[in-house]
N, C-alpha and C. Protein backbone atom coordinates (compact mmCIF):
# COMPACT_ATOMS: atom_id res chain seq x y z
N UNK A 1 39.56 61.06 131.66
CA UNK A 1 39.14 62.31 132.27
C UNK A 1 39.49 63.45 131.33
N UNK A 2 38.51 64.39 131.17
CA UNK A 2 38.66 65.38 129.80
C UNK A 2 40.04 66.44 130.75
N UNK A 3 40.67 66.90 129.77
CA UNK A 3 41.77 67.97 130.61
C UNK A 3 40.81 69.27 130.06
N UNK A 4 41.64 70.03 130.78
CA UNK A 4 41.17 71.76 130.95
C UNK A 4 41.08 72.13 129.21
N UNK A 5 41.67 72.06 128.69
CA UNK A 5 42.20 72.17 127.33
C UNK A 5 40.88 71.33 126.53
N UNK A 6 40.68 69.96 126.30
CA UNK A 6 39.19 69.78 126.21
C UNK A 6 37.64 69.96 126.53
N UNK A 7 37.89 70.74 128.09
CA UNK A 7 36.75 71.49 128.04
C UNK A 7 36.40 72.46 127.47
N UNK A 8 37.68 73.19 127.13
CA UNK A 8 37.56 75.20 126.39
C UNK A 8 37.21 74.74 125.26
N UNK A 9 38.03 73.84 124.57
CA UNK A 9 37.84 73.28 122.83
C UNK A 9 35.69 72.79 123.48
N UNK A 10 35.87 72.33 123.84
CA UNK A 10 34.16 72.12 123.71
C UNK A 10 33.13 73.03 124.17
N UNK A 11 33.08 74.16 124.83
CA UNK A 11 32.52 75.07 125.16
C UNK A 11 32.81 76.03 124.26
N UNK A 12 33.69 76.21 123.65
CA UNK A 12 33.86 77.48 122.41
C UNK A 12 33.07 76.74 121.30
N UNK A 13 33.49 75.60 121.02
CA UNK A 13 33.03 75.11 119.46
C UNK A 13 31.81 74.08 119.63
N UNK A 14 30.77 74.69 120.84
CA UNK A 14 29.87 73.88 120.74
C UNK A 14 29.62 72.29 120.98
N UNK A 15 31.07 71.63 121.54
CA UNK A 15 30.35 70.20 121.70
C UNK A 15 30.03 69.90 122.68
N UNK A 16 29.29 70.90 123.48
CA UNK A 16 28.35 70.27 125.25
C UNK A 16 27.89 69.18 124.84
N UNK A 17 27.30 67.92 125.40
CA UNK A 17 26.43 67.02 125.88
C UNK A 17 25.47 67.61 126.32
N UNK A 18 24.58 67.23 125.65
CA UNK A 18 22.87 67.51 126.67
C UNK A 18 22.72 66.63 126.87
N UNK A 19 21.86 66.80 128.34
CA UNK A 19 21.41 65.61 128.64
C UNK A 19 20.45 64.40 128.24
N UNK A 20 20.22 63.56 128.09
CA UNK A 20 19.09 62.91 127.17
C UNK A 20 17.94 62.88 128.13
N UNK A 21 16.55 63.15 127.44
CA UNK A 21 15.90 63.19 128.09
C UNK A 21 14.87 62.10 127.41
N UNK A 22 14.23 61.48 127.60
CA UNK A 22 13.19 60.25 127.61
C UNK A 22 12.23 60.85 126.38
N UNK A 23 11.75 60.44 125.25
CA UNK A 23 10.93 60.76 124.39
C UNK A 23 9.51 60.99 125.16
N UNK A 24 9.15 60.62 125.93
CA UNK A 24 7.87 60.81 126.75
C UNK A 24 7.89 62.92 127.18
N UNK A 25 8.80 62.71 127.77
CA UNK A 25 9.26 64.35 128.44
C UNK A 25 9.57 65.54 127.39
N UNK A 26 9.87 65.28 126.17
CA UNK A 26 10.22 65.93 124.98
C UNK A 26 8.55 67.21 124.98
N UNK A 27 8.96 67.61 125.20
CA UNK A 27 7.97 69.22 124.30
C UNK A 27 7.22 69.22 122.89
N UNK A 28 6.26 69.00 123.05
CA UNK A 28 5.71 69.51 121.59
C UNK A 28 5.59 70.75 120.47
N UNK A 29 5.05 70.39 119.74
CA UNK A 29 5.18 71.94 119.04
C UNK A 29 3.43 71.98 118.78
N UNK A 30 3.06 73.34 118.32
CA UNK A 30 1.96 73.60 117.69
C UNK A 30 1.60 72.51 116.58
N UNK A 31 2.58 72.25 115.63
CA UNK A 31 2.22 71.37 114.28
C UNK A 31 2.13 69.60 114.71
N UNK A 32 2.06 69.08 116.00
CA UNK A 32 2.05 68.25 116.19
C UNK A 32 0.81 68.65 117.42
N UNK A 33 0.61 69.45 117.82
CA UNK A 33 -0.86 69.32 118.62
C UNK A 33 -2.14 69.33 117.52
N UNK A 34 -1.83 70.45 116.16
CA UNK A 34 -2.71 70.17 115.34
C UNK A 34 -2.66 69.27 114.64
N UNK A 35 -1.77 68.17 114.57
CA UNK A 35 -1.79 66.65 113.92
C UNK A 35 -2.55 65.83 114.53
N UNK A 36 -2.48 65.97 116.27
CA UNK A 36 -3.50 65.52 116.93
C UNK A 36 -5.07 65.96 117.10
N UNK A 37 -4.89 67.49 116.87
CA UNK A 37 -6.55 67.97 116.58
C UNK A 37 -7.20 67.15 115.08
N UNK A 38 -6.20 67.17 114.19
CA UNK A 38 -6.96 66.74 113.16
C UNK A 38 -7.67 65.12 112.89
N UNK A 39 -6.10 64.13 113.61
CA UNK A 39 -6.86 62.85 113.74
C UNK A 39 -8.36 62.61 114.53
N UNK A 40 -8.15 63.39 115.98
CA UNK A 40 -9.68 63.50 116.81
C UNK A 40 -10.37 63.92 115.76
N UNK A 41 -10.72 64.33 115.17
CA UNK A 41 -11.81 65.41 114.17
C UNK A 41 -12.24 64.29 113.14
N UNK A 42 -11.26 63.33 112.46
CA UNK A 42 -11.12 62.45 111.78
C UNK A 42 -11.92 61.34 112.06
N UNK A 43 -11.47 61.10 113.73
CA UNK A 43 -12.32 60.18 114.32
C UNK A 43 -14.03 60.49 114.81
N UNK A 44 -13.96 61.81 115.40
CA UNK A 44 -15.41 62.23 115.63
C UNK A 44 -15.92 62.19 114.26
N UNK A 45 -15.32 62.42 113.01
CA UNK A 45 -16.73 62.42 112.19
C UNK A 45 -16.93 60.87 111.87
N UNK A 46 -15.50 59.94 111.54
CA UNK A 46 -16.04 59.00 111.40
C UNK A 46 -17.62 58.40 112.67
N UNK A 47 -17.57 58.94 113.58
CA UNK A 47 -18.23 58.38 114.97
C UNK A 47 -17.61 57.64 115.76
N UNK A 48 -16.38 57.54 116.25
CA UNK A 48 -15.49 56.38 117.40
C UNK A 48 -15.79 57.47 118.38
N UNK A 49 -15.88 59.05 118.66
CA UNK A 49 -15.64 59.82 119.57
C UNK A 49 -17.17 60.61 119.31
N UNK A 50 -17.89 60.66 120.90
CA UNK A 50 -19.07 61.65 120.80
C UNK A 50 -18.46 63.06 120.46
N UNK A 51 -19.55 63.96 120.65
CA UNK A 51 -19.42 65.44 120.89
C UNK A 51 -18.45 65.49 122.30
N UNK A 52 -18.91 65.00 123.35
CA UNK A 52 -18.47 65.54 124.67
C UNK A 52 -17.36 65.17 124.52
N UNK A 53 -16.94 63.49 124.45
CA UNK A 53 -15.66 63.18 124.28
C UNK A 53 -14.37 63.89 123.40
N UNK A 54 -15.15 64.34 122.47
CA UNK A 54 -14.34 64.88 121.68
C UNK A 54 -13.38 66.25 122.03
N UNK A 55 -14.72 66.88 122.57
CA UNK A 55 -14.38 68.26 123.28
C UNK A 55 -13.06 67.95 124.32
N UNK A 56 -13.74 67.02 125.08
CA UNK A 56 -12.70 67.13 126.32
C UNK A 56 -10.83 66.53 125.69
N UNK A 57 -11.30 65.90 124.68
CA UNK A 57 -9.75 65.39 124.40
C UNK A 57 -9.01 66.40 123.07
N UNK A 58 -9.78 67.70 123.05
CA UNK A 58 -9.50 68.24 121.92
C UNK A 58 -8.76 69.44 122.79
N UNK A 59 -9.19 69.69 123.89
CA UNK A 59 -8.96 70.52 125.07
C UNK A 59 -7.49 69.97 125.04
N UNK A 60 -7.65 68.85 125.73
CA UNK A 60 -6.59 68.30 126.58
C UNK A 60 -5.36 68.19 125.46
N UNK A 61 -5.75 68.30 124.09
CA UNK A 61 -4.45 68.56 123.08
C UNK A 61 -3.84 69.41 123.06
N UNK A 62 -4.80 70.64 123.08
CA UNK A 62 -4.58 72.09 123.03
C UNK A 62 -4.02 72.68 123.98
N UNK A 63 -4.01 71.72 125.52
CA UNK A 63 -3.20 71.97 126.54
C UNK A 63 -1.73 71.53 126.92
N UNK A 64 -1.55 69.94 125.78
CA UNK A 64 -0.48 69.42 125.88
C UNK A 64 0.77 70.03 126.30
N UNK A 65 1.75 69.77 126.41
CA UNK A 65 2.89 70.32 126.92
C UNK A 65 4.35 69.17 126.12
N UNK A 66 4.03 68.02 127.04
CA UNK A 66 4.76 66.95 126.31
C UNK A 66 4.01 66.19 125.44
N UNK A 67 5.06 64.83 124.99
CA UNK A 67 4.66 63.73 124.43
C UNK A 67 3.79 62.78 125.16
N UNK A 68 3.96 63.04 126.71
CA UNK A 68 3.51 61.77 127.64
C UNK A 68 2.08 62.51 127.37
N UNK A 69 1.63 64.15 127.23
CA UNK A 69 0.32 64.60 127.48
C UNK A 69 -0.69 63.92 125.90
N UNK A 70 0.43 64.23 124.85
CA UNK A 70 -0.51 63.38 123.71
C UNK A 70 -0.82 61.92 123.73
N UNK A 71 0.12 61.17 123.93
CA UNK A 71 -0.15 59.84 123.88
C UNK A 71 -1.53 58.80 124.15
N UNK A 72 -2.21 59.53 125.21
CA UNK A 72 -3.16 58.63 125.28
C UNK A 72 -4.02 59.45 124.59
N UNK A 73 -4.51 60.73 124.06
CA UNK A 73 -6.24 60.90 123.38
C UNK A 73 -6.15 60.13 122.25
N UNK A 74 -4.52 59.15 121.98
CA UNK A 74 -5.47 58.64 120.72
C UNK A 74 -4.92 57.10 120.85
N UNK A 75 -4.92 56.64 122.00
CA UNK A 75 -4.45 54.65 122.45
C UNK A 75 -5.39 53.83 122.21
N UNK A 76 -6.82 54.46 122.38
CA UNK A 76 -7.92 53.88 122.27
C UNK A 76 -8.22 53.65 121.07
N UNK A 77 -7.83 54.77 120.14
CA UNK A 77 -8.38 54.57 118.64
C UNK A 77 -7.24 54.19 117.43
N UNK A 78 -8.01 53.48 116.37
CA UNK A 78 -6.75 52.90 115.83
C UNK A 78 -6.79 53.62 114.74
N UNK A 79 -5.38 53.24 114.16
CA UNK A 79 -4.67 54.35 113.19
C UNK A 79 -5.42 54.83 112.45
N UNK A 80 -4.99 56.16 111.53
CA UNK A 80 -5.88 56.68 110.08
C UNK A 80 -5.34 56.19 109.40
N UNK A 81 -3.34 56.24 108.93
CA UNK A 81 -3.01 55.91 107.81
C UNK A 81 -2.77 54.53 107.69
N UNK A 82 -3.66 53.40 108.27
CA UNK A 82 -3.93 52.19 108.09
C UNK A 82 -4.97 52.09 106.93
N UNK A 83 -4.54 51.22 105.64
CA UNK A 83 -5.30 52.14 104.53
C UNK A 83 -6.97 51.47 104.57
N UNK A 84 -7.69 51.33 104.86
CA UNK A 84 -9.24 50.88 105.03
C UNK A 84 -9.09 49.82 103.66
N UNK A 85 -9.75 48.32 104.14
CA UNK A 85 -9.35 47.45 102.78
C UNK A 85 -10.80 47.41 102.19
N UNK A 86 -12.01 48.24 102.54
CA UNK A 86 -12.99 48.38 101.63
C UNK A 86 -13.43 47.21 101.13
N UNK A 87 -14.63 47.74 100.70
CA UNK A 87 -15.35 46.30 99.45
C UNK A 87 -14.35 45.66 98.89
N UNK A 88 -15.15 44.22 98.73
CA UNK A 88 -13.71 43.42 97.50
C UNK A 88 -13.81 43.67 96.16
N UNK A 89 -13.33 44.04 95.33
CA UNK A 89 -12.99 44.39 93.92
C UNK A 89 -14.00 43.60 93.16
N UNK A 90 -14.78 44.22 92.29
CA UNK A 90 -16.22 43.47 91.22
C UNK A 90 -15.16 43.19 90.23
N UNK A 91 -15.45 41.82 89.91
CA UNK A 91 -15.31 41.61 88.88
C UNK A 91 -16.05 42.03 87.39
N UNK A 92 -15.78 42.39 86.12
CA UNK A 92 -16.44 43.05 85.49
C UNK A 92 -16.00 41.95 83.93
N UNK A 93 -16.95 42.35 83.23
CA UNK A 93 -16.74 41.35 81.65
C UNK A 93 -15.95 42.00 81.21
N UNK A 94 -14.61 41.32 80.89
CA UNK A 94 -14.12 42.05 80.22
C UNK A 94 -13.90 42.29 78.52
N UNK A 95 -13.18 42.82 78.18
CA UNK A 95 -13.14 42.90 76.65
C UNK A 95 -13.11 41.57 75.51
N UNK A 96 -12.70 40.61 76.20
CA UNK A 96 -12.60 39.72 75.40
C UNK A 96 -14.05 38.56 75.65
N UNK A 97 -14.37 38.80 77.13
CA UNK A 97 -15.79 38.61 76.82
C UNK A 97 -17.02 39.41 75.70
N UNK A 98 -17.02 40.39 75.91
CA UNK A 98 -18.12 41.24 75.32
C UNK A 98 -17.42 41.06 74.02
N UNK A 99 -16.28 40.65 73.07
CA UNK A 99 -15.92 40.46 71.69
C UNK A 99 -16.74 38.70 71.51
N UNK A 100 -16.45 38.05 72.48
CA UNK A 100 -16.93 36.88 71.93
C UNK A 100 -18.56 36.47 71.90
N UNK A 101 -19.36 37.48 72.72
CA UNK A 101 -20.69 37.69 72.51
C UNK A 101 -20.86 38.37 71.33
N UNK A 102 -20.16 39.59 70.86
CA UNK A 102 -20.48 40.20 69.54
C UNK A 102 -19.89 39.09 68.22
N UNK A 103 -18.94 38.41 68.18
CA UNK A 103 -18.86 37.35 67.52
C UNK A 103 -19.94 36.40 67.41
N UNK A 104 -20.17 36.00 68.99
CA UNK A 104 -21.80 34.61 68.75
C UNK A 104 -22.93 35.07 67.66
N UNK A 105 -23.01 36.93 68.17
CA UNK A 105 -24.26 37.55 67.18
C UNK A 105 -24.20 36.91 65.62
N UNK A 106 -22.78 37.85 65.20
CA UNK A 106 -22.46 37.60 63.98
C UNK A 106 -22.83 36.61 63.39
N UNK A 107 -21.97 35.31 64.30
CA UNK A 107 -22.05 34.10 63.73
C UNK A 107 -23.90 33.67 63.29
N UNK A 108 -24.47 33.94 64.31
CA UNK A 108 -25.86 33.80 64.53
C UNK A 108 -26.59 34.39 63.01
N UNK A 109 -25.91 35.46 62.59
CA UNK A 109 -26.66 36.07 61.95
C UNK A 109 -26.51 35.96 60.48
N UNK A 110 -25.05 35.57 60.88
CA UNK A 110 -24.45 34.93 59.25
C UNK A 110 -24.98 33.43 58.72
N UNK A 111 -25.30 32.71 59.85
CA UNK A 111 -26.36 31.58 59.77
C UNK A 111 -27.24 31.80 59.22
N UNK A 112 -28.20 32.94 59.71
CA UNK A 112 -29.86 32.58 59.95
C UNK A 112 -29.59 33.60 57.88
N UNK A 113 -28.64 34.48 57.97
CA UNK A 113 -29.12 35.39 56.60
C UNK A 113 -28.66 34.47 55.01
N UNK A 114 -27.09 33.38 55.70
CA UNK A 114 -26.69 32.31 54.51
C UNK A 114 -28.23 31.96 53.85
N UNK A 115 -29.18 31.35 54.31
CA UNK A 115 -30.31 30.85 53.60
C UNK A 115 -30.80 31.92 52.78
N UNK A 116 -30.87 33.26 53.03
CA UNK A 116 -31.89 34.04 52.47
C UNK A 116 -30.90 34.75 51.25
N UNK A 117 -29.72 34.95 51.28
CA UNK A 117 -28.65 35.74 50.45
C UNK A 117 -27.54 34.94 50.62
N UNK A 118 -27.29 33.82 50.43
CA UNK A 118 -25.77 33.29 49.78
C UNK A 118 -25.13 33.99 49.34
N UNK A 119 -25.51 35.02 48.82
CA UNK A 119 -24.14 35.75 48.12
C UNK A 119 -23.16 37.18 49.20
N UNK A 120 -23.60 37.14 50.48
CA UNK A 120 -23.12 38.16 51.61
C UNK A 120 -22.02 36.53 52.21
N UNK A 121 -20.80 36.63 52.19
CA UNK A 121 -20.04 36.12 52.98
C UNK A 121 -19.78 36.24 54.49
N UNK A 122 -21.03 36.67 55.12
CA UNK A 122 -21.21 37.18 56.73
C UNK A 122 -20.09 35.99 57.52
N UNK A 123 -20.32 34.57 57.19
CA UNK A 123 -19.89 33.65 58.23
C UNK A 123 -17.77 34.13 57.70
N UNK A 124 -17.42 34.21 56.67
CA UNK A 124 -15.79 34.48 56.06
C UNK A 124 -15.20 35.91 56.88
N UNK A 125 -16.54 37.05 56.47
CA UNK A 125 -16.19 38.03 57.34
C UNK A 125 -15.79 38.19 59.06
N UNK A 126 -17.15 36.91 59.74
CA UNK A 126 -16.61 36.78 61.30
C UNK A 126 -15.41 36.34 60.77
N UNK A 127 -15.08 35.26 60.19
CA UNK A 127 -14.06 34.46 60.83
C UNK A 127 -12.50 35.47 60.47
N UNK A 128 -12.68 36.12 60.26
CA UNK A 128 -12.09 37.05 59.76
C UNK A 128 -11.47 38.26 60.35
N UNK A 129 -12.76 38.95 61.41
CA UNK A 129 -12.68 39.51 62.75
C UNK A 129 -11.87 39.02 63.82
N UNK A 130 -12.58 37.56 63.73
CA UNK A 130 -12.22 36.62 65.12
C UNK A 130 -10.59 36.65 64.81
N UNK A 131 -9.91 36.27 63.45
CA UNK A 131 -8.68 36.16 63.42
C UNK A 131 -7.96 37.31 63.82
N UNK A 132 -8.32 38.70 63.47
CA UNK A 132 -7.83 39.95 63.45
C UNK A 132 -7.89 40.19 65.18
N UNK A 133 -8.82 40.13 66.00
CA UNK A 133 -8.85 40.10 67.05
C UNK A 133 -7.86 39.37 67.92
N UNK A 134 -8.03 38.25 67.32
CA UNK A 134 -6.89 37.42 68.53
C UNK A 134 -5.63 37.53 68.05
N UNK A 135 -5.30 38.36 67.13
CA UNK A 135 -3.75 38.36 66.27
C UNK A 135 -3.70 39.46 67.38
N UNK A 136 -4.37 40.18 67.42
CA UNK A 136 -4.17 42.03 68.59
C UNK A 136 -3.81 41.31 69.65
N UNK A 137 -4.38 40.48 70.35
CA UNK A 137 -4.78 39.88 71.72
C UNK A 137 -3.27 39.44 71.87
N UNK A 138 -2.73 38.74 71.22
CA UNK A 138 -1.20 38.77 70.98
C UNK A 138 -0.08 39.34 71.12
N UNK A 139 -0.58 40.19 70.17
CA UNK A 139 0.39 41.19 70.00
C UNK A 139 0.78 42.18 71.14
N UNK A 140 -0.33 41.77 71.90
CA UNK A 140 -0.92 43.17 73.17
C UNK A 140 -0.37 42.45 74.39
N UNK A 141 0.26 40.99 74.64
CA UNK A 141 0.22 40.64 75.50
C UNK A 141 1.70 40.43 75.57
N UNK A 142 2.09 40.64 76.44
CA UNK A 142 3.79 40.58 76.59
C UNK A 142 4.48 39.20 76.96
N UNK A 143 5.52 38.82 77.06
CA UNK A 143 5.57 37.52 77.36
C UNK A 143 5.70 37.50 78.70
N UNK A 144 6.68 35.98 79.34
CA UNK A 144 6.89 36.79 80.73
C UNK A 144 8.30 36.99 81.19
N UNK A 145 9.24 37.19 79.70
CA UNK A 145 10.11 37.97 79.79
C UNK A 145 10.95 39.16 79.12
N UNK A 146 9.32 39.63 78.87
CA UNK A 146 8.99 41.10 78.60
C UNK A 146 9.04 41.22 77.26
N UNK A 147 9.31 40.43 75.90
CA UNK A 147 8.87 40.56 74.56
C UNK A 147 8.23 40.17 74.36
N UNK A 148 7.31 40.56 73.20
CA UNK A 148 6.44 40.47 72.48
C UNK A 148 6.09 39.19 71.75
N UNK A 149 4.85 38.85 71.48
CA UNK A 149 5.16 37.72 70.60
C UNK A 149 5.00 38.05 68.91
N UNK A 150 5.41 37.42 67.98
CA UNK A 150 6.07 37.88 66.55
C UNK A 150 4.46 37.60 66.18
């Protein structure tokens, strides 16, 4: 049982008890009715909410009071910052594809020109590229415990 002496110490220096009151009953503020105007708005343009609907639950925000008054304009609809998982990711050619097509050329071409000019080393030069390339490809690739290879 608190004595006389612990009530004065808590009424001078502030340590009342309030009462707890239920998160439902809690008061809102302005910056949380317009958190709720903005998700409705979010949702009407996506289309989950008509015009009329919208109105009437944009009202009924703007009238809120508590937490129990927001809770339902938005039970029906599901979250925004649920992140949308969109199209699945394209795969695309990547660099070491489009090098080994520009290599096939080469090679192709260092073939078809050997007959006409023997003296252009086209096929020494690919192979030459191709080495310089995959020495990078190397060098560029880390191990998988995080150095390099020599």
């Amino acid at each position: 049982m608190p004595t006389p002496n612990d009530q004065a110490r808590a009424f001078w220096y502030g340590e009342r008890r309030r009462p707890t009151v239920p998160s439902s009953q809690l008061r809102v503020s302005d910056a949380e009715r317009n958190e709720i105007a903005d998700a409705l708005s979010h949702h009407y343009a996506d289309g989950r909410l008509d015009e009329a609907e919208f109105n009437e639950r944009l009202g009924r925000a703007m009238a809120a009071k508590t937490r129990a008054d927001l809770d339902p304009l938005l039970a029906d609809l599901p979250r925004l910052d649920e992140p949308d998982p969109g199209p699945p990711p394209r795969r695309t050619a990547g660099l070491g594809r489009v090098l080994m097509l520009a290599l096939f050329v080469l090679f192709a071409l260092s073939a078809a020109t050997a007959f006409v000019r023997p003296h252009v080393p086209w096929l020494l030069i690919g192979l030459v590229v191709l080495v310089v390339a995959r020495r990078r490809h190397y060098h560029r690739s880390p191990s998988p415990a995080g150095r390099r290879f020599p």
